[in-house]
Protein backbone atom coordinates (compact mmCIF):
# COMPACT_ATOMS: atom_id res chain seq x y z
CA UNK A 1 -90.00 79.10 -33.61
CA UNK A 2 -87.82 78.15 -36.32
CA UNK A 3 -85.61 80.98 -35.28
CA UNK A 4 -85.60 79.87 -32.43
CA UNK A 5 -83.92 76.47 -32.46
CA UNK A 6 -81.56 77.28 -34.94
CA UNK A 7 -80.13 79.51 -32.37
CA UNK A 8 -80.56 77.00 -29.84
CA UNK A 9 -78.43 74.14 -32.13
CA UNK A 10 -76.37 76.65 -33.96
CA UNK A 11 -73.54 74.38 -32.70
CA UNK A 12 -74.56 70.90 -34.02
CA UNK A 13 -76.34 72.28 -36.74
CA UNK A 14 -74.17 74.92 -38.97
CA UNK A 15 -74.93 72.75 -42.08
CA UNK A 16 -78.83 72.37 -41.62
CA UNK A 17 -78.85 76.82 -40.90
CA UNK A 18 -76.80 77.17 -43.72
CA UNK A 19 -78.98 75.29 -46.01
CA UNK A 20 -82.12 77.14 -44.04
CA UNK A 21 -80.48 80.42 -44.93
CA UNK A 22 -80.39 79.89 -48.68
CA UNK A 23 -83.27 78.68 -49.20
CA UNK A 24 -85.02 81.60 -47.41
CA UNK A 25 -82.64 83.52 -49.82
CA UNK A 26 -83.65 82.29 -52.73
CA UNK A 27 -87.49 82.23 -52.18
CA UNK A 28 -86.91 86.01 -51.36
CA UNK A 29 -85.33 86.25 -54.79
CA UNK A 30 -87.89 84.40 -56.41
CA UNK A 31 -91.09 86.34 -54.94
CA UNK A 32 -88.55 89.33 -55.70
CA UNK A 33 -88.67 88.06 -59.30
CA UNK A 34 -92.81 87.68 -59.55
CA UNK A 35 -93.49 90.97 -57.95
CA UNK A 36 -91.56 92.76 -60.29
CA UNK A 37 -92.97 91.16 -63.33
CA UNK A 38 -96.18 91.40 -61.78
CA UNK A 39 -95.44 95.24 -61.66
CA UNK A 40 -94.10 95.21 -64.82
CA UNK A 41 -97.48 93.65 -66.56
CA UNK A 42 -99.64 95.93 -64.11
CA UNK A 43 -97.60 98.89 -65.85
């Protein structure tokens, strides 16, 4: 849904995606960063 109306304001709301997309950037990073340690300690 989400994806959704950011397509459907992509227009009015460049700033707002922007700021959507790097935040679902850096969470990815982040759970990036705890799997590997958890694979790490696992190891």
């Amino acid at each position: 849904m989400a994806a959704r109306a950011v397509l459907g304001n992509e227009r009015s709301d460049v700033g707002t995606t922007s700021i959507t997309m790097s935040a679902k950037a850096s969470t990815l990073s982040i759970m990036g960063r705890l799997f590997s340690n958890d694979v790490d300690f696992l190891v």
